[in-house]
C-alpha atoms as a PDB file:
ATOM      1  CA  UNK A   1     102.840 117.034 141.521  1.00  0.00           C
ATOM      2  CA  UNK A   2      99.916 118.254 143.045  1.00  0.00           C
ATOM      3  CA  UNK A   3      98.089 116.304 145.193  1.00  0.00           C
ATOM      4  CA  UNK A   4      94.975 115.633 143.293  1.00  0.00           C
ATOM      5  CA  UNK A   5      97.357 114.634 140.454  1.00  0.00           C
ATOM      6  CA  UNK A   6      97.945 110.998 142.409  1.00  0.00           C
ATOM      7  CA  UNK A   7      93.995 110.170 142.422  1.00  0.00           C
ATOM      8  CA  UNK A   8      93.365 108.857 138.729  1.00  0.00           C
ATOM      9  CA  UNK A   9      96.250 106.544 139.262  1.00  0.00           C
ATOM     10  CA  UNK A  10      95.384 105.320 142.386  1.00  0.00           C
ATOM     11  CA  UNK A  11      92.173 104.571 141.655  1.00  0.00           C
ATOM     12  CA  UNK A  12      93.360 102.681 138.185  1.00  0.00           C
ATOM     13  CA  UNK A  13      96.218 100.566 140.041  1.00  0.00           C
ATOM     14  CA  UNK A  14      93.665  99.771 142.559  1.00  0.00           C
ATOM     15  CA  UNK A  15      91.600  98.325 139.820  1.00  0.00           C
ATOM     16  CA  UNK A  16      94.246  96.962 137.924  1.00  0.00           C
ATOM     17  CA  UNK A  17      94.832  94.932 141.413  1.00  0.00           C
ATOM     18  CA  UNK A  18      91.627  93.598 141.277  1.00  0.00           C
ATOM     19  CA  UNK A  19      89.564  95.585 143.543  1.00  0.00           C
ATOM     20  CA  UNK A  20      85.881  96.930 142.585  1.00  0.00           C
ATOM     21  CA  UNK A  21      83.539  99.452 143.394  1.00  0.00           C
ATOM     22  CA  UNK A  22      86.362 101.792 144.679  1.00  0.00           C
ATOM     23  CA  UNK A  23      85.857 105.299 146.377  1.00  0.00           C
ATOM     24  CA  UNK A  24      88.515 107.434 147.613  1.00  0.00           C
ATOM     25  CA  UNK A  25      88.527 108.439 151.143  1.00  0.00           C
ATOM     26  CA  UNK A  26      90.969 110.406 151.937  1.00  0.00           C
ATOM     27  CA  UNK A  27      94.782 111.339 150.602  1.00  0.00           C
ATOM     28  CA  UNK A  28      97.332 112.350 153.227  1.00  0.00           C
ATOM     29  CA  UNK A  29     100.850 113.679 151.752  1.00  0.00           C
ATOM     30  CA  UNK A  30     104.276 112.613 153.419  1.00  0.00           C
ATOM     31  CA  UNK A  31     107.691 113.550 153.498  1.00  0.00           C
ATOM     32  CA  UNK A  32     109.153 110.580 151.429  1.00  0.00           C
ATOM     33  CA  UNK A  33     105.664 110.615 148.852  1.00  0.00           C
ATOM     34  CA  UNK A  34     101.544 110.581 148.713  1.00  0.00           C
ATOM     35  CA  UNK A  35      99.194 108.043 150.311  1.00  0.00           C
ATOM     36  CA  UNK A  36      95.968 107.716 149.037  1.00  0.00           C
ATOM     37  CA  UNK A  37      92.941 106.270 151.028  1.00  0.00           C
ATOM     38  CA  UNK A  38      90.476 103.899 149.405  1.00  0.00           C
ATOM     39  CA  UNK A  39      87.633 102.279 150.059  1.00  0.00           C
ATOM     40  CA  UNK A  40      86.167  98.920 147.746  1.00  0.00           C
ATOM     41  CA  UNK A  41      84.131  96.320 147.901  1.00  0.00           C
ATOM     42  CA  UNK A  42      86.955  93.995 148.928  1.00  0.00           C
ATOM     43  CA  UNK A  43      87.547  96.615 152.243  1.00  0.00           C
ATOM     44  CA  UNK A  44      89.657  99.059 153.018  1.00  0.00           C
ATOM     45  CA  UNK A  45      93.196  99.806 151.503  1.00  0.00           C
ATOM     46  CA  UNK A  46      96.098 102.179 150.977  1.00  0.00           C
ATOM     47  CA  UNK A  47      98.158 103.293 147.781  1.00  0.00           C
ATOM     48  CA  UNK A  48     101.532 104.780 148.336  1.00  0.00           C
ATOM     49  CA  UNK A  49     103.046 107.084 146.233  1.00  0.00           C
ATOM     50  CA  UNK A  50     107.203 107.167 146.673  1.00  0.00           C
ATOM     51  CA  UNK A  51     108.771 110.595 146.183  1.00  0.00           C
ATOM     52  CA  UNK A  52     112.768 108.328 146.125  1.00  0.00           C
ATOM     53  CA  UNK A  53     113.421 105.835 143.397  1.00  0.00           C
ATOM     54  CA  UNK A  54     113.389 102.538 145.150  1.00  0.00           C
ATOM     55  CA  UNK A  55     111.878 103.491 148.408  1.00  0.00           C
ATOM     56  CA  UNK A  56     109.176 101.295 148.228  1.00  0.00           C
ATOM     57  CA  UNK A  57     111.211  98.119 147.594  1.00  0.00           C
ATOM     58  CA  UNK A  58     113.393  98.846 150.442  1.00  0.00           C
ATOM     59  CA  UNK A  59     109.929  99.334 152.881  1.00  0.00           C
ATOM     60  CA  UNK A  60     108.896  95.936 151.515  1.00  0.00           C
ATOM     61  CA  UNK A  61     111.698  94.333 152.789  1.00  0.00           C
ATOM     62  CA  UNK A  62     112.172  96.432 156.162  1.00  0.00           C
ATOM     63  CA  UNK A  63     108.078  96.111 157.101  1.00  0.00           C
ATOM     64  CA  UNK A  64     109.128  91.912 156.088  1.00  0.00           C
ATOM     65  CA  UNK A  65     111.707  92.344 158.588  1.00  0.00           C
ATOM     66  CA  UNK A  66     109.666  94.357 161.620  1.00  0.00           C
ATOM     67  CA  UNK A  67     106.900  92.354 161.114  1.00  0.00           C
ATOM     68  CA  UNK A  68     107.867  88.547 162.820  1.00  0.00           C
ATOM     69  CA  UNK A  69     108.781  90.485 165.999  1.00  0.00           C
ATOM     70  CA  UNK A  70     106.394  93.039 166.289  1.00  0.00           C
ATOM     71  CA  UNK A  71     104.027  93.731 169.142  1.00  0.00           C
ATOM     72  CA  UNK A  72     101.370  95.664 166.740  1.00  0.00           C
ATOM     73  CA  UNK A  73     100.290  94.878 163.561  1.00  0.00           C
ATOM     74  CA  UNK A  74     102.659  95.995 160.491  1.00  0.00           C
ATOM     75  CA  UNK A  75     100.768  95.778 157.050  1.00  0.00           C
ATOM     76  CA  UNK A  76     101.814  93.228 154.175  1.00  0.00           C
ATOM     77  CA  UNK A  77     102.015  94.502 150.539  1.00  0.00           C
ATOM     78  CA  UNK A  78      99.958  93.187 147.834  1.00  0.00           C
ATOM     79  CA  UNK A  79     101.045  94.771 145.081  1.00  0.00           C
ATOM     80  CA  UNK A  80     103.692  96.677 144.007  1.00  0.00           C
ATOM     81  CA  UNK A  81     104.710  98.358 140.611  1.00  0.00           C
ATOM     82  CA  UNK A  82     105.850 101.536 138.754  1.00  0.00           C
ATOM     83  CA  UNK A  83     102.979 102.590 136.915  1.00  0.00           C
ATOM     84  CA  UNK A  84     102.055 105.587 134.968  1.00  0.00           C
ATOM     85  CA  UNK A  85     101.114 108.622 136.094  1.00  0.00           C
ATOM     86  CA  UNK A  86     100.113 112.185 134.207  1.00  0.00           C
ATOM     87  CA  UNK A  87     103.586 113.331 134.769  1.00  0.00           C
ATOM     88  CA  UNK A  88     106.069 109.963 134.418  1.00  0.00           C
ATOM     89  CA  UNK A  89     106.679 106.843 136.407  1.00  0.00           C
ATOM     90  CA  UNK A  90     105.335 106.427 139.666  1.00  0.00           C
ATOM     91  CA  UNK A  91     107.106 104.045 142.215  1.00  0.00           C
ATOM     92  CA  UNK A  92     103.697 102.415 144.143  1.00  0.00           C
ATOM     93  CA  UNK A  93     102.300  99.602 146.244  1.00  0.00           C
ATOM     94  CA  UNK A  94      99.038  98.858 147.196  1.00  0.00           C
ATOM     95  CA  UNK A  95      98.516  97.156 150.908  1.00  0.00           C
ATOM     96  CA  UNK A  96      95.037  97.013 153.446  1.00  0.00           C
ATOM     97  CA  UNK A  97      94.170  99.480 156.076  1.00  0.00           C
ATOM     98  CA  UNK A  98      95.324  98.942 159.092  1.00  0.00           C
ATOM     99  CA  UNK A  99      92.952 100.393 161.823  1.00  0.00           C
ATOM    100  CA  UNK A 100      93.467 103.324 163.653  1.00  0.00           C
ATOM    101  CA  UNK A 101      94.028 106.813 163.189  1.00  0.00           C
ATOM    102  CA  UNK A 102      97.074 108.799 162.968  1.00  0.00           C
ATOM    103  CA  UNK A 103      98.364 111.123 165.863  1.00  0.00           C
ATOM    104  CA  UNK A 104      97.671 114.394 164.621  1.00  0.00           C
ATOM    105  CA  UNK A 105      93.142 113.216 164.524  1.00  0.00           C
ATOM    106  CA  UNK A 106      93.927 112.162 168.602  1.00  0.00           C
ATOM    107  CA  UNK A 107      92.360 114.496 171.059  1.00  0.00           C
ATOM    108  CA  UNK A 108      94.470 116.828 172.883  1.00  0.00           C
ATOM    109  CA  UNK A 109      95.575 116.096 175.860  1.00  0.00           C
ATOM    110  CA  UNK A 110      96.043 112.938 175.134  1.00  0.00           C
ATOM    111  CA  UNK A 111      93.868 110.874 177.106  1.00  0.00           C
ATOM    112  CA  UNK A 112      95.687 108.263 178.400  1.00  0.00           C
ATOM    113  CA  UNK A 113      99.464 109.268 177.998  1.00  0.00           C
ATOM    114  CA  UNK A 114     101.428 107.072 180.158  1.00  0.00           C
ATOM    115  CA  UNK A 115      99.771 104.098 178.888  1.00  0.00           C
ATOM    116  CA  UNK A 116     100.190 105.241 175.472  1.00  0.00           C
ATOM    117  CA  UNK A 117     104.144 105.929 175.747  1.00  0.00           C
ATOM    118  CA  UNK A 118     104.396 102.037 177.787  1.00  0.00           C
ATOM    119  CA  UNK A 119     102.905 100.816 174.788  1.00  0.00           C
ATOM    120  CA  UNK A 120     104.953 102.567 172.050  1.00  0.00           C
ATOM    121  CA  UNK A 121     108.051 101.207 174.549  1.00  0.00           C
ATOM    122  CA  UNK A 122     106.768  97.924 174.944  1.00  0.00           C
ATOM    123  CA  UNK A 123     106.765  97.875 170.569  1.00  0.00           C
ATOM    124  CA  UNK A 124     110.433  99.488 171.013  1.00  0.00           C
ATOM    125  CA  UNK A 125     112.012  96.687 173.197  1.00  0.00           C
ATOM    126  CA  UNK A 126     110.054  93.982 170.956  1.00  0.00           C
ATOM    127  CA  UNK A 127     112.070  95.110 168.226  1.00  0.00           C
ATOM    128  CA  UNK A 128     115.334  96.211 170.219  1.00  0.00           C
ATOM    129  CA  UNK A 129     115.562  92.899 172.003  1.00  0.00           C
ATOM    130  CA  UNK A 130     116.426  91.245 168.636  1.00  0.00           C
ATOM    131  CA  UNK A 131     119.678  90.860 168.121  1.00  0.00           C
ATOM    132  CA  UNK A 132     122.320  89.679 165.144  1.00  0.00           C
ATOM    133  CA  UNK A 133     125.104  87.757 166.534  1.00  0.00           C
ATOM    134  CA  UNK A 134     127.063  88.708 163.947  1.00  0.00           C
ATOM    135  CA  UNK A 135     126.985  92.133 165.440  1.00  0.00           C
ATOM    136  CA  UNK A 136     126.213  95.525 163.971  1.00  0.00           C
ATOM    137  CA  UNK A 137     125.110  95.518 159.974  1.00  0.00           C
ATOM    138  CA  UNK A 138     126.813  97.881 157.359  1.00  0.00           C
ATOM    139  CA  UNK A 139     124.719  99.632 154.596  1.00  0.00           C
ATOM    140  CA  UNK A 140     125.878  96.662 152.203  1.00  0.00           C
ATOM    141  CA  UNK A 141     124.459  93.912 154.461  1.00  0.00           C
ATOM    142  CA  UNK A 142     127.806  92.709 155.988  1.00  0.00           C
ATOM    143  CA  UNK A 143     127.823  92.929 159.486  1.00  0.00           C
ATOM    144  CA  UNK A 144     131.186  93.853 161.910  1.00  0.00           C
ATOM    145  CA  UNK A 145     131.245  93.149 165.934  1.00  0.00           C
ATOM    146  CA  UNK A 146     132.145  96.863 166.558  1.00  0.00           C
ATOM    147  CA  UNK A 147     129.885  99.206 165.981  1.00  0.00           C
ATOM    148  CA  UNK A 148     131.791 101.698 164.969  1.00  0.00           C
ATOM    149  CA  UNK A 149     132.620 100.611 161.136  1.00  0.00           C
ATOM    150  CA  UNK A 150     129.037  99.861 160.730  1.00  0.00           C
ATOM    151  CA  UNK A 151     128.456 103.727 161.732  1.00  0.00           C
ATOM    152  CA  UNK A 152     131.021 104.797 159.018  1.00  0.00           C
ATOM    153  CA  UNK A 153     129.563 102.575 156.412  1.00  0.00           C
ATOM    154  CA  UNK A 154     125.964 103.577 156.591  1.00  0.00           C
ATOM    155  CA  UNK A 155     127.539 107.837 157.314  1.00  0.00           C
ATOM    156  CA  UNK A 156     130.325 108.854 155.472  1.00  0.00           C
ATOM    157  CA  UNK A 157     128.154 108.406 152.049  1.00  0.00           C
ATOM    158  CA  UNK A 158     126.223 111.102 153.860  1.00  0.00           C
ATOM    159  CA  UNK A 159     129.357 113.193 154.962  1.00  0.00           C
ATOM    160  CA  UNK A 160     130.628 112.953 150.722  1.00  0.00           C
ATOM    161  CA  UNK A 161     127.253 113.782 149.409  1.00  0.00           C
ATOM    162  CA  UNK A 162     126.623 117.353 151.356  1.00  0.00           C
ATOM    163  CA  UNK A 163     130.668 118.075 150.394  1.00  0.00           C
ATOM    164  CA  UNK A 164     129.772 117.996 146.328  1.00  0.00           C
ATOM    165  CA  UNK A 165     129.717 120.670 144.463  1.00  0.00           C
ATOM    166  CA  UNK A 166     125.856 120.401 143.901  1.00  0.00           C
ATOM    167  CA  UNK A 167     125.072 119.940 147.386  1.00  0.00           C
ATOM    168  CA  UNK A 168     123.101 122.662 148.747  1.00  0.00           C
ATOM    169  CA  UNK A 169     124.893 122.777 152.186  1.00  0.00           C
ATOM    170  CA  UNK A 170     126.445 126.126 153.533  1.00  0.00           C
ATOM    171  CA  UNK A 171     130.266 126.396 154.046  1.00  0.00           C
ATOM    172  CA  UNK A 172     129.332 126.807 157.960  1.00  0.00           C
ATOM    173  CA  UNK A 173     127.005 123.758 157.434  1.00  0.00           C
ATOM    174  CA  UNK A 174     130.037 121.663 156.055  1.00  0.00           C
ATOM    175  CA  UNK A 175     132.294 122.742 158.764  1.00  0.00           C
ATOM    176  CA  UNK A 176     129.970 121.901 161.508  1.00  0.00           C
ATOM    177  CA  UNK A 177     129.640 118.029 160.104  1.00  0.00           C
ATOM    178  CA  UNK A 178     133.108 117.752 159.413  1.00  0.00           C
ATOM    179  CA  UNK A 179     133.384 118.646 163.115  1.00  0.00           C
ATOM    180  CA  UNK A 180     130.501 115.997 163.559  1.00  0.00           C
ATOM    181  CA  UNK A 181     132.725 113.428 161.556  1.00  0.00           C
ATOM    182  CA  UNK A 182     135.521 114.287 163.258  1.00  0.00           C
ATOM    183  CA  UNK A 183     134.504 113.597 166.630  1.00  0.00           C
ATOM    184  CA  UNK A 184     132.359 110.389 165.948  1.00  0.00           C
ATOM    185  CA  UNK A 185     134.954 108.044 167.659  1.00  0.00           C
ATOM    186  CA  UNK A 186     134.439 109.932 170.998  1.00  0.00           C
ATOM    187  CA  UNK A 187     130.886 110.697 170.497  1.00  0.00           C
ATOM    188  CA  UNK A 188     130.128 107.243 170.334  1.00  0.00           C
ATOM    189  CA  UNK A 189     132.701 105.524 172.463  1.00  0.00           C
ATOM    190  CA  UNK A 190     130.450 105.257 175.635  1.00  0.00           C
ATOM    191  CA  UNK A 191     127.959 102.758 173.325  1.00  0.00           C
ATOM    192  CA  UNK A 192     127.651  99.443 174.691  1.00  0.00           C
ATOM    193  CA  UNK A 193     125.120  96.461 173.983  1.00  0.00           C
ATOM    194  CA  UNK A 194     124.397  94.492 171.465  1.00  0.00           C
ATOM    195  CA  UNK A 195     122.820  95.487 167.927  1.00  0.00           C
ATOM    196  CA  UNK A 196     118.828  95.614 167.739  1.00  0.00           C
ATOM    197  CA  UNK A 197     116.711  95.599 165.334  1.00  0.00           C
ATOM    198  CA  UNK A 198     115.859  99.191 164.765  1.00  0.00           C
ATOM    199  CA  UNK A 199     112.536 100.484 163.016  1.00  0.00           C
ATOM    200  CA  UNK A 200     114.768 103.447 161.977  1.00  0.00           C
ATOM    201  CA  UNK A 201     111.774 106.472 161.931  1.00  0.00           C
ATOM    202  CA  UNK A 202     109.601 105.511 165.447  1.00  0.00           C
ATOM    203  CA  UNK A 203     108.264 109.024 166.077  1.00  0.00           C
ATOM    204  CA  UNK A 204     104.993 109.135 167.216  1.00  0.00           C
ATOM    205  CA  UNK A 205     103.162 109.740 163.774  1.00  0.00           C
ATOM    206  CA  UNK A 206     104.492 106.352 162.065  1.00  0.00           C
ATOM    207  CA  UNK A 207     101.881 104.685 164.903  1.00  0.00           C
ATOM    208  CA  UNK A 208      97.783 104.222 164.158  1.00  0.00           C
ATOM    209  CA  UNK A 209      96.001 104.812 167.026  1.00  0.00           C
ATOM    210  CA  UNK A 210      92.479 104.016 168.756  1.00  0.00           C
ATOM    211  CA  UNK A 211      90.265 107.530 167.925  1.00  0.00           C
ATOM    212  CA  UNK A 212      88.856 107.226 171.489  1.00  0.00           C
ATOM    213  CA  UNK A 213      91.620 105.864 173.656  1.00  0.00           C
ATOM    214  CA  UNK A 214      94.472 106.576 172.185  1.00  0.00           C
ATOM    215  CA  UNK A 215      96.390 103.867 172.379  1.00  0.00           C
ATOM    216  CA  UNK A 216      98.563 102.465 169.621  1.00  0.00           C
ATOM    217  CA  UNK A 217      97.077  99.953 166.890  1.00  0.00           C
ATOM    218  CA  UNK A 218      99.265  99.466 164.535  1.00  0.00           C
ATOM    219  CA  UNK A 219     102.996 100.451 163.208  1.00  0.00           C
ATOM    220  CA  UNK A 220     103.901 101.834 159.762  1.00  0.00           C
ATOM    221  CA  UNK A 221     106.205 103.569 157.832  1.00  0.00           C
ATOM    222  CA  UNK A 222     109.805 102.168 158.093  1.00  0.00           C
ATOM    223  CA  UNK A 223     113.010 103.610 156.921  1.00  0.00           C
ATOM    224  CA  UNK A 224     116.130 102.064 156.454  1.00  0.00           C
ATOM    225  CA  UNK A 225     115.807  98.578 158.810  1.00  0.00           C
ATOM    226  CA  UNK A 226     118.693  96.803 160.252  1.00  0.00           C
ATOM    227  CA  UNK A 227     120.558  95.794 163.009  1.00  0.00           C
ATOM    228  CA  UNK A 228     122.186  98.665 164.546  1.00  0.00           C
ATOM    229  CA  UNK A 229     121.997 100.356 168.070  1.00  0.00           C
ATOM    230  CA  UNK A 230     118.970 101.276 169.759  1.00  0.00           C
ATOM    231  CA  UNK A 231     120.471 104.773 170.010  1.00  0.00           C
ATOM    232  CA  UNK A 232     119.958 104.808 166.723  1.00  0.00           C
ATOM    233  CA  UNK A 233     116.506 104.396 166.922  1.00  0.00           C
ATOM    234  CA  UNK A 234     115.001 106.138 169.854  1.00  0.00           C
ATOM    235  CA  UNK A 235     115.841 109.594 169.436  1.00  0.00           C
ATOM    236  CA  UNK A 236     113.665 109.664 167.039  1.00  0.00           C
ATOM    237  CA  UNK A 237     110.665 108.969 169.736  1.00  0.00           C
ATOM    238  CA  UNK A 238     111.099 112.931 170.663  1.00  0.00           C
ATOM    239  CA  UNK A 239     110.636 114.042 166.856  1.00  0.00           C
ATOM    240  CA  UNK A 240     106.831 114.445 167.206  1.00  0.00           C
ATOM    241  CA  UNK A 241     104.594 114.707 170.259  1.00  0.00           C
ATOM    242  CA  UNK A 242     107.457 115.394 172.561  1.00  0.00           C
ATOM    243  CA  UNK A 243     104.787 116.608 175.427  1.00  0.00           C
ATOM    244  CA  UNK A 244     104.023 112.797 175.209  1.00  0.00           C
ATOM    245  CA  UNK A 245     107.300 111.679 176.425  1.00  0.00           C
ATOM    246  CA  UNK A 246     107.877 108.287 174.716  1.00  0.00           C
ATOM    247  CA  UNK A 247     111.720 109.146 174.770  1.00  0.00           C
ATOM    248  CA  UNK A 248     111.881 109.992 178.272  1.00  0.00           C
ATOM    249  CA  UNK A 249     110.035 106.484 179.363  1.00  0.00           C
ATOM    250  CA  UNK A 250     111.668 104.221 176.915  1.00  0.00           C
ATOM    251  CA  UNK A 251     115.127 105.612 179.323  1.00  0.00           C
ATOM    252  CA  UNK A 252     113.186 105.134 182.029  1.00  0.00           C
ATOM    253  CA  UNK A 253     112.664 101.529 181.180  1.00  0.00           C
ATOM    254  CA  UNK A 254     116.096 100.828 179.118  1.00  0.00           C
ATOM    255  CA  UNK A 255     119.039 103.081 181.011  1.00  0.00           C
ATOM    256  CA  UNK A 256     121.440 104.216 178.354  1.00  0.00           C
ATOM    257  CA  UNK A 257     125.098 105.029 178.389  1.00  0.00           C
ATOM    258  CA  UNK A 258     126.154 108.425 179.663  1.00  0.00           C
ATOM    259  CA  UNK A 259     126.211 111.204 176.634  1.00  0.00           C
ATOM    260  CA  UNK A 260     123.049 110.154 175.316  1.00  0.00           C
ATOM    261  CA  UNK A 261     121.612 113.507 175.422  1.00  0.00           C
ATOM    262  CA  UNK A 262     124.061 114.898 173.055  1.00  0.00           C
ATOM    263  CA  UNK A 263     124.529 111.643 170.461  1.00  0.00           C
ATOM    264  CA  UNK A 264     120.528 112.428 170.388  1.00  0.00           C
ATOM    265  CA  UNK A 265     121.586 115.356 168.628  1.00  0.00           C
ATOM    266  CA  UNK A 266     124.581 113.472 166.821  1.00  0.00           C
ATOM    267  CA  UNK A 267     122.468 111.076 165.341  1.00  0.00           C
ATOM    268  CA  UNK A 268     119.650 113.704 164.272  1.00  0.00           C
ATOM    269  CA  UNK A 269     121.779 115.349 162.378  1.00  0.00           C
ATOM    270  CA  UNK A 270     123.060 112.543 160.254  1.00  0.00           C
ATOM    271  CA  UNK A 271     119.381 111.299 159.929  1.00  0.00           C
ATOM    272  CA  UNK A 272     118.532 114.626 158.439  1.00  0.00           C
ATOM    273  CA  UNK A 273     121.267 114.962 156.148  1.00  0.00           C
ATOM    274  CA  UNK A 274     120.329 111.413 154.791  1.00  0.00           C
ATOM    275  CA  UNK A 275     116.236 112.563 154.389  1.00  0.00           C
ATOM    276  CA  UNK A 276     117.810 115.670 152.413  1.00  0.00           C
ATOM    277  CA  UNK A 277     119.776 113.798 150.150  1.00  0.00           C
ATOM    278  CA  UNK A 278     116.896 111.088 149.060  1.00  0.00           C
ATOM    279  CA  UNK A 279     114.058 113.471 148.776  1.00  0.00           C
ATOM    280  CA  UNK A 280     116.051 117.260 148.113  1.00  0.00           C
ATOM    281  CA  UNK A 281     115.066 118.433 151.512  1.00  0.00           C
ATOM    282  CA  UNK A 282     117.268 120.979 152.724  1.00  0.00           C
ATOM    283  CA  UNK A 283     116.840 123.719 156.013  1.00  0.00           C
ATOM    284  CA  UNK A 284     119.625 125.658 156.511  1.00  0.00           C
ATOM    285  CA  UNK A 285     118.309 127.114 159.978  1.00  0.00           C
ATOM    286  CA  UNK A 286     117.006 123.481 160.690  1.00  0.00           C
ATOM    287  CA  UNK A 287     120.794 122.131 160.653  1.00  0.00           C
ATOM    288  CA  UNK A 288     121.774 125.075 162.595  1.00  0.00           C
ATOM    289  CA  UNK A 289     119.340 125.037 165.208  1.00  0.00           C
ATOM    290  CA  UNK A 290     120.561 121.178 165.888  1.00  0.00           C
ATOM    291  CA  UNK A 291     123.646 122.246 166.136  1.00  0.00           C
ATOM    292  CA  UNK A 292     122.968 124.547 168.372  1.00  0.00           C
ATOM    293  CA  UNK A 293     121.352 122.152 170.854  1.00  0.00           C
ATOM    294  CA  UNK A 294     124.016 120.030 170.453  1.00  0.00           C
ATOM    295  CA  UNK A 295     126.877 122.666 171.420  1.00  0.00           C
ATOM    296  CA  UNK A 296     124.643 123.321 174.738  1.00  0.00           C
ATOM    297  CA  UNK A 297     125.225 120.131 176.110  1.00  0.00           C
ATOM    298  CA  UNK A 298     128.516 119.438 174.284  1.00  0.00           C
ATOM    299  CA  UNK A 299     131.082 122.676 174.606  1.00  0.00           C
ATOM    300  CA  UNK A 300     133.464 121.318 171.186  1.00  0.00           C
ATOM    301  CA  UNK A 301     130.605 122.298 168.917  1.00  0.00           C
ATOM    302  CA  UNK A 302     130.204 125.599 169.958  1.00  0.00           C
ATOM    303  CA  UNK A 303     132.693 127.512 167.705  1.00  0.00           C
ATOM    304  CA  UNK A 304     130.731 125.386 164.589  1.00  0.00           C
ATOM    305  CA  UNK A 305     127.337 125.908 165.766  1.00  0.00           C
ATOM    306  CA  UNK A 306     127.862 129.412 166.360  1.00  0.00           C
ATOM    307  CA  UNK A 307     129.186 130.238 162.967  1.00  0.00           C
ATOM    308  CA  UNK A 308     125.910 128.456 161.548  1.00  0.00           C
ATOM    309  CA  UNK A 309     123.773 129.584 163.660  1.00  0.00           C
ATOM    310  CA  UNK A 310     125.404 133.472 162.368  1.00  0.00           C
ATOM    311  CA  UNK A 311     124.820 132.154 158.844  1.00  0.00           C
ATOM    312  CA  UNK A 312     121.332 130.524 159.286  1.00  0.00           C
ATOM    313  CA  UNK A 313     119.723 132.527 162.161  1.00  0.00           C
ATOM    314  CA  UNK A 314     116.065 131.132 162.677  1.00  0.00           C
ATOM    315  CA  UNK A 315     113.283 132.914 161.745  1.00  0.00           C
ATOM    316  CA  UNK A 316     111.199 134.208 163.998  1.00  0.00           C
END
């Protein structure tokens, strides 16, 4: 769809939700849909467009679940329907602006960045320092005391899905995460801790911000919530704004097991083969330039990454 194509039906399912006067402000496309911007009578508010069947259920619940222990504010959904666009069904919900603006309208430099990253750390351990005594929780909602199973439950659907015969994955591609599968019980054997509640996408642009400061003022966009390990979690803080170094001062404040800096790439790499499979994302050089920075700091993947990055070189 093009992106004026999700206007008419925001506007209507704003209206439909009772909301007058309405005006649209601004529409900003994502990765998993379309967000439209709207201003009414009533205030400010956002309609979400999902790209994934079911997507916006699943945020419903995870935002339900962030919210109770969250430092910044997390919106609450109002509404939320399939309605009818121009071109089929359209998975949406309808929730208020929360203030702030996203990363990419901040000034650059930053102007305060070490009090940005504490605060963006401070929202981390928040959420982190909940725990499930049950232990870790598997894709289906049971939960195991070793983390391990819980691992396998929520990856190898990943690992079957890029090895079917529709999958767009490479033969090198495959080989390098059936390496990646093969290796997962030493990769992630130095993991210790308890499971946290993980936000599951915290880069830097699923934070509102204050225009002048900079400081964080709210937290969106949620993935796939549960209680897994913070590892899990914070390598995504180096996904976006990297120069800001929210990674590097959530370690400085939590000290993780040794290995991190490779299962940063381990767990990357999964994460991106699970965007690719609910939205048909796929990046051949992408999966081989992770690779590649994985083999740097851990010598068994060389022999795969080198074959994909042969395959897949990155363009210039």
């Amino acid at each position: 769809m093009n992106p004026s194509d999700y206007l008419a039906p925001a506007l209507a399912f704003a209206a439909q939700a009772g909301l007058t006067n309405l005006q649209i402000t601004q529409e900003i496309p994502s990765f998993y849909g379309h967000v439209v911007l709207l201003r009414a009578e009533q205030g400010e508010f956002v309609v979400k467009f999902s790209r994934q069947a079911g997507r916006l259920a699943s945020e419903i619940i995870a935002l339900n679940r962030l919210r109770v222990h969250s430092v910044l504010p997390m919106s609450e959904v109002l509404e939320h329907r399939e309605i009818l666009g121009e071109h089929g069904k359209l998975d949406t919900f309808l929730m208020p602006r929360l203030l702030g603006v996203p990363a990419w309208e901040l000034p650059n430099p930053l102007p305060n960045p070490v009090q940005t990253a504490q605060r963006i750390v401070e929202q981390m351990l928040a959420w982190h320092a909940v725990s499930d005594a049950r232990g870790f929780e598997h894709a289906n909602g049971e939960f195991t005391p070793e983390f391990l199973p819980a691992f396998e439950s929520w990856t190898r659907p990943l690992l079957d899905g890029l090895n079917t015969a529709n999958s767009p994955f490479s033969a090198p591609l495959r080989s390098a995460f059936a390496k990646l599968w093969a290796e997962r019980e030493r990769m992630l054997a130095p993991i210790t801790g308890p499971s946290s509640l993980c936000h599951d996408d915290p880069h830097a642009c699923n934070f509102l911000y204050d225009a002048s400061s900079g400081l964080p003022l709210a937290a969106i966009d949620p993935c796939d919530v549960a209680f897994r390990h913070r590892e899990q979690d914070i390598f995504h803080l180096a996904d976006a704004f990297a120069d800001w170094r929210l990674l590097e001062s959530y370690i400085e404040q939590h000290p993780l097991a040794d290995g991190f800096a490779a299962r940063r790439w381990f767990f990357s790499l999964w994460d991106d083969v699970k965007h690719s499979q609910n939205v048909a994302w796929y990046d051949a050089a992408w999966f081989a330039n992770k690779f590649a920075q994985l083999a740097q700091l851990d010598a068994d993947f060389q022999s795969v990454a080198n074959a994909a990055s042969a395959a897949h070189p990155a363009s210039n």
